[in-house]
PDB file of N, CA and C in Angstrom:
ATOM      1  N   UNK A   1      92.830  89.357  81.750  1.00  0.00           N
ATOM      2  CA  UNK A   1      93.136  90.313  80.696  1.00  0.00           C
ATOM      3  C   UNK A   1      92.151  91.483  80.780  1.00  0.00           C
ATOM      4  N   UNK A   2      92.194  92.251  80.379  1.00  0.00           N
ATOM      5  CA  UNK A   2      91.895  94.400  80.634  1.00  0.00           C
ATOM      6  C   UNK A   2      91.544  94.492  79.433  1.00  0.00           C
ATOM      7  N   UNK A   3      90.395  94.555  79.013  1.00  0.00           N
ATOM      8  CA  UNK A   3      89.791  94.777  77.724  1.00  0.00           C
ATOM      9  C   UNK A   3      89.431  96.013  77.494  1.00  0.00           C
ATOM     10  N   UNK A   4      89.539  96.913  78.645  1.00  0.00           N
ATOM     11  CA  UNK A   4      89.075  98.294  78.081  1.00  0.00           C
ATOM     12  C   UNK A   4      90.374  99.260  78.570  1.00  0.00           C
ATOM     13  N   UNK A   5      90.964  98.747  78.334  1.00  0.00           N
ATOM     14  CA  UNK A   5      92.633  99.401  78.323  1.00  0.00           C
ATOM     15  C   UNK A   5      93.046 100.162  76.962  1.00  0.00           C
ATOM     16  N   UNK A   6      93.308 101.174  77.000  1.00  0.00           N
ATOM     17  CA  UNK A   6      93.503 102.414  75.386  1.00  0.00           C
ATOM     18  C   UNK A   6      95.102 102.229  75.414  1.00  0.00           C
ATOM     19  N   UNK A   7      95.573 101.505  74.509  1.00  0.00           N
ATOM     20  CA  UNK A   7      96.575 101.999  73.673  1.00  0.00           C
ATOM     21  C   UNK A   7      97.204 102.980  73.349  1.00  0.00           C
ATOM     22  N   UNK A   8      97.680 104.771  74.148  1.00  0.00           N
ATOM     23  CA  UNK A   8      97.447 105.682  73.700  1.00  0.00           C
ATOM     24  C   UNK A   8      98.636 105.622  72.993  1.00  0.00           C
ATOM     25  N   UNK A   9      99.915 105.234  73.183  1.00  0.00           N
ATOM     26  CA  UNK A   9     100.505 105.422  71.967  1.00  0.00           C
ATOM     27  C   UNK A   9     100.354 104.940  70.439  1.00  0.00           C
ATOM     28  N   UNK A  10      99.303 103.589  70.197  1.00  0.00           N
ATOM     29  CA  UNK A  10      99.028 103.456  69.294  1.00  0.00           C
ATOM     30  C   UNK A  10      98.124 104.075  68.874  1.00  0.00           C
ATOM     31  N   UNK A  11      96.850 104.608  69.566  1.00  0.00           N
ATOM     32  CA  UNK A  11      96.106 106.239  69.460  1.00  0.00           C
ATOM     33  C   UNK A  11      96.626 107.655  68.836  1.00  0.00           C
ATOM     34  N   UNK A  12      98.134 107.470  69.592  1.00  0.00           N
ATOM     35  CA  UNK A  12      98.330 109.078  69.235  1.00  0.00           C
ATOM     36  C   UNK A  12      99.247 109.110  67.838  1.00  0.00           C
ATOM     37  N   UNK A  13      99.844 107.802  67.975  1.00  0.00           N
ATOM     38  CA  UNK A  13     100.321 107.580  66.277  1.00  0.00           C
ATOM     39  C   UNK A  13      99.727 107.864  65.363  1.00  0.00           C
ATOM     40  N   UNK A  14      98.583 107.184  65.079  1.00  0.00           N
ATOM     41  CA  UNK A  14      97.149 107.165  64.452  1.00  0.00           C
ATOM     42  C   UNK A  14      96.659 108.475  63.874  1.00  0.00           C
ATOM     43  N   UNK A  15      96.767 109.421  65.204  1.00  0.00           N
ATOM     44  CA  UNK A  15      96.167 110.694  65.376  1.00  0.00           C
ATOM     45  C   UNK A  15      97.398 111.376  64.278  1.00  0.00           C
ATOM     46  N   UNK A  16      98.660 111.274  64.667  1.00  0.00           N
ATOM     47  CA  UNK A  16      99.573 111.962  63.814  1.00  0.00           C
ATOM     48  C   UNK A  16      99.943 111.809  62.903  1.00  0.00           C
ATOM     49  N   UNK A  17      99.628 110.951  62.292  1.00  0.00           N
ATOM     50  CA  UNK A  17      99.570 110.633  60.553  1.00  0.00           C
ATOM     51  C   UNK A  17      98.717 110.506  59.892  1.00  0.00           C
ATOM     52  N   UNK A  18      97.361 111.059  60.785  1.00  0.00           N
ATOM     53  CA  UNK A  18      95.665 111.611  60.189  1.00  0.00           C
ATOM     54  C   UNK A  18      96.313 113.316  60.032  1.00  0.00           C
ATOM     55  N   UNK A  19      96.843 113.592  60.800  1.00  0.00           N
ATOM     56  CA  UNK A  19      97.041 114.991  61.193  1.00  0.00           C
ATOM     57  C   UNK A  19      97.697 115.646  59.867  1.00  0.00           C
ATOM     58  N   UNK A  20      96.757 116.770  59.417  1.00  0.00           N
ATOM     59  CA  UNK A  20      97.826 117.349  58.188  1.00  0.00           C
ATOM     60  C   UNK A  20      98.277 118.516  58.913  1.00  0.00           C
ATOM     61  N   UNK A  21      99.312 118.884  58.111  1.00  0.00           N
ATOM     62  CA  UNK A  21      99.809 120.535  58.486  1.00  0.00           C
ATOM     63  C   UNK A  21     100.074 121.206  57.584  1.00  0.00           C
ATOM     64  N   UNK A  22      99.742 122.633  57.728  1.00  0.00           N
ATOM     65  CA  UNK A  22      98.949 123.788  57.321  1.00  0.00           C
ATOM     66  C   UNK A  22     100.378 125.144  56.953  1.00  0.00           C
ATOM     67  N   UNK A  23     100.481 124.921  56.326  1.00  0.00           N
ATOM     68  CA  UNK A  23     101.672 126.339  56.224  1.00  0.00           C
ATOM     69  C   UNK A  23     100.825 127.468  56.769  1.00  0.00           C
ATOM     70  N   UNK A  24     101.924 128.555  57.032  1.00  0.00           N
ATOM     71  CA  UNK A  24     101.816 129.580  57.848  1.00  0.00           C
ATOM     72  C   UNK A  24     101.001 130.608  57.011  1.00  0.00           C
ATOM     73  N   UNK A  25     101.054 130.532  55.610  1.00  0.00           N
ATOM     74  CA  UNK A  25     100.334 131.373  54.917  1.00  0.00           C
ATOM     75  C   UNK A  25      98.574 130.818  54.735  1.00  0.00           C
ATOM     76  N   UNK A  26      98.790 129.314  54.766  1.00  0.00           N
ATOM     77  CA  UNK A  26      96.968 128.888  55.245  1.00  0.00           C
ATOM     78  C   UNK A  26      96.679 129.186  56.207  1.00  0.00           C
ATOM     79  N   UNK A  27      97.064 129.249  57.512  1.00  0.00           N
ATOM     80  CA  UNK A  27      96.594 129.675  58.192  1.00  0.00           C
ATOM     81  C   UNK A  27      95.861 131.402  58.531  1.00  0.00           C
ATOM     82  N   UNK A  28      96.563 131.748  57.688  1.00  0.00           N
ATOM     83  CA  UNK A  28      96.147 133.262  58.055  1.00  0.00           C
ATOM     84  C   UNK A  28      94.725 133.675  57.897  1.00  0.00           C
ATOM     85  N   UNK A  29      93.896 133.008  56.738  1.00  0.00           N
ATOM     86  CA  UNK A  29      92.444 133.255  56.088  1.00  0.00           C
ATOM     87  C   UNK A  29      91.963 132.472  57.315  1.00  0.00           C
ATOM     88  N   UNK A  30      92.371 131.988  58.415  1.00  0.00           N
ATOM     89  CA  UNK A  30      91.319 131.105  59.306  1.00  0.00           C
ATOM     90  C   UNK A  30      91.419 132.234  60.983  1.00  0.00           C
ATOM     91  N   UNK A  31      92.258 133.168  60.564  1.00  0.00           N
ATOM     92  CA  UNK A  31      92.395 134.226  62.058  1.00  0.00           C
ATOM     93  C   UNK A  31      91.478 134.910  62.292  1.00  0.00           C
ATOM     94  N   UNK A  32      90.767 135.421  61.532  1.00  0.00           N
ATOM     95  CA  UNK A  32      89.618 135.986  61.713  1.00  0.00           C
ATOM     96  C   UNK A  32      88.325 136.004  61.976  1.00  0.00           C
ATOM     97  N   UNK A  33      88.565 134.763  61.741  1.00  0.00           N
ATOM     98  CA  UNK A  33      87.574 132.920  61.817  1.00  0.00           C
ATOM     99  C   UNK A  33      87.203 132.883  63.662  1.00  0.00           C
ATOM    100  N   UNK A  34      88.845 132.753  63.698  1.00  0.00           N
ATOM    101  CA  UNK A  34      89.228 132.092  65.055  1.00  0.00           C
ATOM    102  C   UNK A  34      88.460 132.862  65.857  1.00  0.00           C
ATOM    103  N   UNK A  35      89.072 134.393  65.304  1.00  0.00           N
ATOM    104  CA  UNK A  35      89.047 135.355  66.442  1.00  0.00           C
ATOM    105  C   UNK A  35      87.463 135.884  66.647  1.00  0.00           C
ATOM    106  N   UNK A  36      86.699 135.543  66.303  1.00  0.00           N
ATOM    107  CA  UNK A  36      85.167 135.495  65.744  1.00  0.00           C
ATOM    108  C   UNK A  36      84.585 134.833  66.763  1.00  0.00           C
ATOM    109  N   UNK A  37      85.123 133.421  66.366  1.00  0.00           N
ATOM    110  CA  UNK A  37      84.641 132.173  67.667  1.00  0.00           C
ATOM    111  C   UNK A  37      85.526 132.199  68.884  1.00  0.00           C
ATOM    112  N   UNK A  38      86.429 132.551  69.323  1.00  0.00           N
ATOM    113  CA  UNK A  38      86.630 133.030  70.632  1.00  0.00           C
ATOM    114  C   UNK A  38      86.002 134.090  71.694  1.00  0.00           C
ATOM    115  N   UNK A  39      85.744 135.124  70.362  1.00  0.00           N
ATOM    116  CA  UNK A  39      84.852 136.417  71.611  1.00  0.00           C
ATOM    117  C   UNK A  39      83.256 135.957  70.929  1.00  0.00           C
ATOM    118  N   UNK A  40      83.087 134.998  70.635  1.00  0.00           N
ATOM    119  CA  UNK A  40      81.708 134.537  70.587  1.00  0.00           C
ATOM    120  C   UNK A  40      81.600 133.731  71.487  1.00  0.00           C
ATOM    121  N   UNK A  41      82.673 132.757  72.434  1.00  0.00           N
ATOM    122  CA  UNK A  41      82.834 132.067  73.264  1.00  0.00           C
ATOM    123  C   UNK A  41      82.804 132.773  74.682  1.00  0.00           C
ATOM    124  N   UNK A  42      83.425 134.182  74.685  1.00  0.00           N
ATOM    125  CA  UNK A  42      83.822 134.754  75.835  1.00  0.00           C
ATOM    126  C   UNK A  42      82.498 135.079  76.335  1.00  0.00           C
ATOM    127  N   UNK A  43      82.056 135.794  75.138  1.00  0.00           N
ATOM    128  CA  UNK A  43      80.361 136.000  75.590  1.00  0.00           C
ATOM    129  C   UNK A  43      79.680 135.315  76.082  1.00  0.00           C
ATOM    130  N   UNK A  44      79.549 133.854  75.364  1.00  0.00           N
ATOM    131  CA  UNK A  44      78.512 132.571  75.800  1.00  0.00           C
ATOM    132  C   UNK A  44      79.231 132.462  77.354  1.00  0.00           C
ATOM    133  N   UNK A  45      80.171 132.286  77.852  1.00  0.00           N
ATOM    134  CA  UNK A  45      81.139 132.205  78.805  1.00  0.00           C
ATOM    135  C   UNK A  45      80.635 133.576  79.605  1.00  0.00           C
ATOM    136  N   UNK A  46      80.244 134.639  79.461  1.00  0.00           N
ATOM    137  CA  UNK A  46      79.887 135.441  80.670  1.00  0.00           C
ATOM    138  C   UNK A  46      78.647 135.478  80.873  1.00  0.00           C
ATOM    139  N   UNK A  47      77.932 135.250  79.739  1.00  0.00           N
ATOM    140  CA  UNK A  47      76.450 135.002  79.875  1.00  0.00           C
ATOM    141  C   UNK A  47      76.113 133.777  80.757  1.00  0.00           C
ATOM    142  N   UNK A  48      76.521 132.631  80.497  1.00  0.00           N
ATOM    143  CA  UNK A  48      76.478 131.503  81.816  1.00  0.00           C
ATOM    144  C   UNK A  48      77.112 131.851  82.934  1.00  0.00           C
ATOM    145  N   UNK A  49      78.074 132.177  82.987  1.00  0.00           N
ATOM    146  CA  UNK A  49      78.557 133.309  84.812  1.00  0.00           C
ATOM    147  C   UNK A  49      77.500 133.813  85.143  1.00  0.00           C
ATOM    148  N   UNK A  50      76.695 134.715  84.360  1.00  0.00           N
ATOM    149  CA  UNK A  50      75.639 135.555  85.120  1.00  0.00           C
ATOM    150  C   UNK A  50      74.517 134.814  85.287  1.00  0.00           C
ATOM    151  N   UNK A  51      73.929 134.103  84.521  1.00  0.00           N
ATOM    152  CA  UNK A  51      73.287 133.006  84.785  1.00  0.00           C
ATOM    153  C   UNK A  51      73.190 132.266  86.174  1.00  0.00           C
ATOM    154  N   UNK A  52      74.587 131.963  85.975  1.00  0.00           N
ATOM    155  CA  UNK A  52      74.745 130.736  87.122  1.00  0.00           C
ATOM    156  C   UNK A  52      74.897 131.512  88.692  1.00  0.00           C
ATOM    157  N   UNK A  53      75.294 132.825  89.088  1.00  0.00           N
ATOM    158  CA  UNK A  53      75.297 133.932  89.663  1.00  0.00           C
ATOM    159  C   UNK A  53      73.837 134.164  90.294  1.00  0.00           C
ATOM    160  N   UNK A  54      72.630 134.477  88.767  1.00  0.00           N
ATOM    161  CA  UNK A  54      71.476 134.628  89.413  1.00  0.00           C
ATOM    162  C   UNK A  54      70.880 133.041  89.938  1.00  0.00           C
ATOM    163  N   UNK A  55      71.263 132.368  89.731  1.00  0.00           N
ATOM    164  CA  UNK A  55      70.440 131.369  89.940  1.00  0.00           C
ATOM    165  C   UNK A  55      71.173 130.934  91.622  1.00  0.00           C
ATOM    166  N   UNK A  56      72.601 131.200  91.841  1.00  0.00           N
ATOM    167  CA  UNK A  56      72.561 131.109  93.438  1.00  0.00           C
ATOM    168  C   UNK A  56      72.383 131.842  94.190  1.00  0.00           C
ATOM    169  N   UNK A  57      71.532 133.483  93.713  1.00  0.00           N
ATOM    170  CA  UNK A  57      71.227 134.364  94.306  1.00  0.00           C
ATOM    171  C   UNK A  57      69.946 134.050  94.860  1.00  0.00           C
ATOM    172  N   UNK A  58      68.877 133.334  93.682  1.00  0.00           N
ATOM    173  CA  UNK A  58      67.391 132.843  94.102  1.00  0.00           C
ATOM    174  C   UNK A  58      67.775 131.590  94.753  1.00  0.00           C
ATOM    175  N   UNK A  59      68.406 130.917  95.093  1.00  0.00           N
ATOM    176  CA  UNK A  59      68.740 129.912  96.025  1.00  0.00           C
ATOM    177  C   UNK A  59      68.789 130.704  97.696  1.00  0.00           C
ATOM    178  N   UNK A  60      70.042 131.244  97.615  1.00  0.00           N
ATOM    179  CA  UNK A  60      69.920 132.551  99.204  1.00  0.00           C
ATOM    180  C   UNK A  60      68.859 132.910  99.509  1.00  0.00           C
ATOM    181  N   UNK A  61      67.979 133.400  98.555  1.00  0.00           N
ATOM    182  CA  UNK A  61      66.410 133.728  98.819  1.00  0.00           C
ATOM    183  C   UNK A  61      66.078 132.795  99.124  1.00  0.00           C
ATOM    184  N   UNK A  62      65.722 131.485  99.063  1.00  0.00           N
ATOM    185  CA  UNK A  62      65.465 131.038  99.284  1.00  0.00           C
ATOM    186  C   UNK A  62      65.465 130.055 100.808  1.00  0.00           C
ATOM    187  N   UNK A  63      66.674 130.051 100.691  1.00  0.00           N
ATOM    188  CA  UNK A  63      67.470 129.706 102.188  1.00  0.00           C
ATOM    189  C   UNK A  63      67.075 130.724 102.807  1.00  0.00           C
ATOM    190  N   UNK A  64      67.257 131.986 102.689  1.00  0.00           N
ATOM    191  CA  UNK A  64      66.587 132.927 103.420  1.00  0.00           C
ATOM    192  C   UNK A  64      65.076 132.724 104.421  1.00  0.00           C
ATOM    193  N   UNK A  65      64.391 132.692 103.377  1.00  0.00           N
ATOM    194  CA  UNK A  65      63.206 132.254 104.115  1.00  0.00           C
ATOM    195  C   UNK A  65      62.813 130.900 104.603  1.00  0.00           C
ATOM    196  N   UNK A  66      64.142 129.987 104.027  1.00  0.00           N
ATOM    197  CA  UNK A  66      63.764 128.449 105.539  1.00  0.00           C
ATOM    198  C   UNK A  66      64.345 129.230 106.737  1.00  0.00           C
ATOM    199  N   UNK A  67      65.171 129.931 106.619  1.00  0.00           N
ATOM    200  CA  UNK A  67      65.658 130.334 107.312  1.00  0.00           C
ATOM    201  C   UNK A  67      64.634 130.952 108.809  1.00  0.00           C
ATOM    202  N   UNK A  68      63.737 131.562 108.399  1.00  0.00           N
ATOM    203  CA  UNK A  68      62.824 132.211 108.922  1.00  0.00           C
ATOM    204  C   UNK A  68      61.620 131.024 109.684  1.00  0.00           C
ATOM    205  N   UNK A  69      61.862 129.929 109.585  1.00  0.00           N
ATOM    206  CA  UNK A  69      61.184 129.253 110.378  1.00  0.00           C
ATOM    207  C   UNK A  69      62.261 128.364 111.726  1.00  0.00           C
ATOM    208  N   UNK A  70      63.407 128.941 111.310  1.00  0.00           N
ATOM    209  CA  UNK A  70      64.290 127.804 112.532  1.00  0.00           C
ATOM    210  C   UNK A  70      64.242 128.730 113.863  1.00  0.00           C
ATOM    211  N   UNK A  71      63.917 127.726 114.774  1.00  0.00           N
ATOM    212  CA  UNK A  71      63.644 128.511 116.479  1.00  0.00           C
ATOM    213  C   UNK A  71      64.511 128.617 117.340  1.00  0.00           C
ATOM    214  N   UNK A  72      65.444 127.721 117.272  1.00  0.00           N
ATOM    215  CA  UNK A  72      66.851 127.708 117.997  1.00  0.00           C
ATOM    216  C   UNK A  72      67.390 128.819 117.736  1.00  0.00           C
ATOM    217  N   UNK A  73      67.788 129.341 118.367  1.00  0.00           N
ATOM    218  CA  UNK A  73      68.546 131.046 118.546  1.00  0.00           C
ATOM    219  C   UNK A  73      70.135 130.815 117.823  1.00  0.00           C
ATOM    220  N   UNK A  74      70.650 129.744 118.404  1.00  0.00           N
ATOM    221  CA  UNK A  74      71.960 129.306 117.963  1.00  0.00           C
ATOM    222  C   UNK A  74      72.411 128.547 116.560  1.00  0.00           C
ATOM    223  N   UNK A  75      71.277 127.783 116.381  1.00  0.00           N
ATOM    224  CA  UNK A  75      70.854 127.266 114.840  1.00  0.00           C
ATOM    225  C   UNK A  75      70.746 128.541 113.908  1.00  0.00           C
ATOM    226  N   UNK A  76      70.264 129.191 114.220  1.00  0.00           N
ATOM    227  CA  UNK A  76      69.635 130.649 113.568  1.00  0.00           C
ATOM    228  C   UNK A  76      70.624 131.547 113.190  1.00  0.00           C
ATOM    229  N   UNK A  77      71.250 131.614 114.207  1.00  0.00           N
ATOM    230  CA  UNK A  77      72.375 132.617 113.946  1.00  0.00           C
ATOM    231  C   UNK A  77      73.313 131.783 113.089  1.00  0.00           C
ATOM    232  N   UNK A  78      73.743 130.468 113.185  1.00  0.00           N
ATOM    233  CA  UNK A  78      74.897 129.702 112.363  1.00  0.00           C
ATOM    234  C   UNK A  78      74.685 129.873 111.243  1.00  0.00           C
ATOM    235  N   UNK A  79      73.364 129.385 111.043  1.00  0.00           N
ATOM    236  CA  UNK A  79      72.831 129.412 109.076  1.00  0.00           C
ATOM    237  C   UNK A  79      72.830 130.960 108.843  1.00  0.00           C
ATOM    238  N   UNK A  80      72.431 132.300 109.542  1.00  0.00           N
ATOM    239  CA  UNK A  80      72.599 132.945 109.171  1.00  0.00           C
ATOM    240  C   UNK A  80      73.760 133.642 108.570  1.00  0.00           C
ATOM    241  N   UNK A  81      74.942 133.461 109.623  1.00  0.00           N
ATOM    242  CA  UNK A  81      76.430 133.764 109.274  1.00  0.00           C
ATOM    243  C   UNK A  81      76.709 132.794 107.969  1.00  0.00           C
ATOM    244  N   UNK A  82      76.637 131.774 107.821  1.00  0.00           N
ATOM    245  CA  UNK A  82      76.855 131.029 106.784  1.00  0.00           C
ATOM    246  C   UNK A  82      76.484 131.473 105.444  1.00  0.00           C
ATOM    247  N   UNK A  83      74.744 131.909 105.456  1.00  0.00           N
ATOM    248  CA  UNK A  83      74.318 133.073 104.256  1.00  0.00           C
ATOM    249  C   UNK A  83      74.783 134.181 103.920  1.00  0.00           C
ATOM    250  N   UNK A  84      75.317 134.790 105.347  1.00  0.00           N
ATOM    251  CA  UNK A  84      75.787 135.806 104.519  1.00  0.00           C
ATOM    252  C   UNK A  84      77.344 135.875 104.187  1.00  0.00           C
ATOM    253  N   UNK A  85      78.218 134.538 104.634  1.00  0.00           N
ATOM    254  CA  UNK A  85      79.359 134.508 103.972  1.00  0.00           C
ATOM    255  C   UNK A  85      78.772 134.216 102.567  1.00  0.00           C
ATOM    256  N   UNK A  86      77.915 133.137 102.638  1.00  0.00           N
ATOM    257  CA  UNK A  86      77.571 132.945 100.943  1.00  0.00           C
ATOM    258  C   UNK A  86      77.260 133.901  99.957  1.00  0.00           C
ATOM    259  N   UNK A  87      76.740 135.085 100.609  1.00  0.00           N
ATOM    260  CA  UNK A  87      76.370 136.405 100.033  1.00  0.00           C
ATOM    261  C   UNK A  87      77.442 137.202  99.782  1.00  0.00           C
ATOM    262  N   UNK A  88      78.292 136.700 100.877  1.00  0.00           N
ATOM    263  CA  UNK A  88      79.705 138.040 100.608  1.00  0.00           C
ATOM    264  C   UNK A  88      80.261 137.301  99.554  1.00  0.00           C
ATOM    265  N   UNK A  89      80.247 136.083  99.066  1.00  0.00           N
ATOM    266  CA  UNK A  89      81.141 135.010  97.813  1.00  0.00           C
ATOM    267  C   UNK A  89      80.210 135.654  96.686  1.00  0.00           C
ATOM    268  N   UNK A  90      79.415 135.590  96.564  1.00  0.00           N
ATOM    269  CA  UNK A  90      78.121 135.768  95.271  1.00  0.00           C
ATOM    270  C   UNK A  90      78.539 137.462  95.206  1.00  0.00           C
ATOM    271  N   UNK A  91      78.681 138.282  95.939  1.00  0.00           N
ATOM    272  CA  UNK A  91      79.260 139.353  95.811  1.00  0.00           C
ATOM    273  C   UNK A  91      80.668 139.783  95.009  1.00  0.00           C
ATOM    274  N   UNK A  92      81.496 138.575  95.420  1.00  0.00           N
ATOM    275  CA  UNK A  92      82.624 138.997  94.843  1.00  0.00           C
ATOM    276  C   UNK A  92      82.762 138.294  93.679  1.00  0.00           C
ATOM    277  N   UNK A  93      82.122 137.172  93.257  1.00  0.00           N
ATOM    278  CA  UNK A  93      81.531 136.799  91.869  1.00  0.00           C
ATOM    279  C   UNK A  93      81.034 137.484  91.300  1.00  0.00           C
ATOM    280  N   UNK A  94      80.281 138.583  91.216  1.00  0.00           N
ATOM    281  CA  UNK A  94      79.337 139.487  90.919  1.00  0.00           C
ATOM    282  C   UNK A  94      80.370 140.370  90.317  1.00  0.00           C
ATOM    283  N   UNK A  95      81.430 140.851  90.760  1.00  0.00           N
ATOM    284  CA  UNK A  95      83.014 141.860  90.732  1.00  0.00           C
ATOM    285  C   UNK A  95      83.375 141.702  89.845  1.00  0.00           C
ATOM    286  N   UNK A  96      83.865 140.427  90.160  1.00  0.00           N
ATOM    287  CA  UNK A  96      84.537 139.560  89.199  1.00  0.00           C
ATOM    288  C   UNK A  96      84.370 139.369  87.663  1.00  0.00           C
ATOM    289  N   UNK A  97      82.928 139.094  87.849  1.00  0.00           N
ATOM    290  CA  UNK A  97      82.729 139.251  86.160  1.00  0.00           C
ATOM    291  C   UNK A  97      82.261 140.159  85.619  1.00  0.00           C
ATOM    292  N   UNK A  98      82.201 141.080  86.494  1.00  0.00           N
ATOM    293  CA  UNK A  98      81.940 142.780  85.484  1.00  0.00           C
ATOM    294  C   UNK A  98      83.281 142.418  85.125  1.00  0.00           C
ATOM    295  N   UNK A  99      84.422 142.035  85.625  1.00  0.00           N
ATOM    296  CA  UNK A  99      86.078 142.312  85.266  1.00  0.00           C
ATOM    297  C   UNK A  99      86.054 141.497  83.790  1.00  0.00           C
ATOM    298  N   UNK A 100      85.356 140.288  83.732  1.00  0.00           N
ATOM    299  CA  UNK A 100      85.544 140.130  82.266  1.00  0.00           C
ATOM    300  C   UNK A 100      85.645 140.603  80.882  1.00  0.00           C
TER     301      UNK A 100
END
């Protein structure tokens, strides 16, 4: 026997007769609400893009300069092409969320 097996239809029953509903005229005093915490979201949401952006930019730097100790000519050049595809991606991430 499966003891950690969810029931979801006896879950979502549950859920829908907890569930109240709201006429169309309650809802209206909560739009402004909404629309408040969505572009308060969009923000938190581009602020971690750029975040997360700089932080694989100081990574490249970083790779950058292991970079600078490998002696193999052919090793050297691979990781290099590889950085700077990674650079041309972090670039067009960079585009991208000015577009936000």
């Amino acid at each position: 026997m499966v003891l950690n097996v969810v029931n979801f239809h006896e879950k979502a029953s549950r859920f829908r007769k907890g569930a109240t509903r709201r006429s169309p005229e309650g809802a209206v005093p909560d739009i402004p609400t909404l629309v408040s915490r969505v572009q308060g979201l969009q923000s938190k949401a581009r602020t971690e893009l750029h975040d997360a952006i700089l932080m694989l930019d100081l990574a490249v730097q970083h790779a950058r300069q292991l970079g600078k100790i490998i002696r193999d000519p052919a090793r050297k050049k691979r990781f290099d092409d590889e950085l700077l595809t990674i650079e041309q991606l972090l670039q067009l991430a960079r585009d991208k969320t000015m577009e936000l």
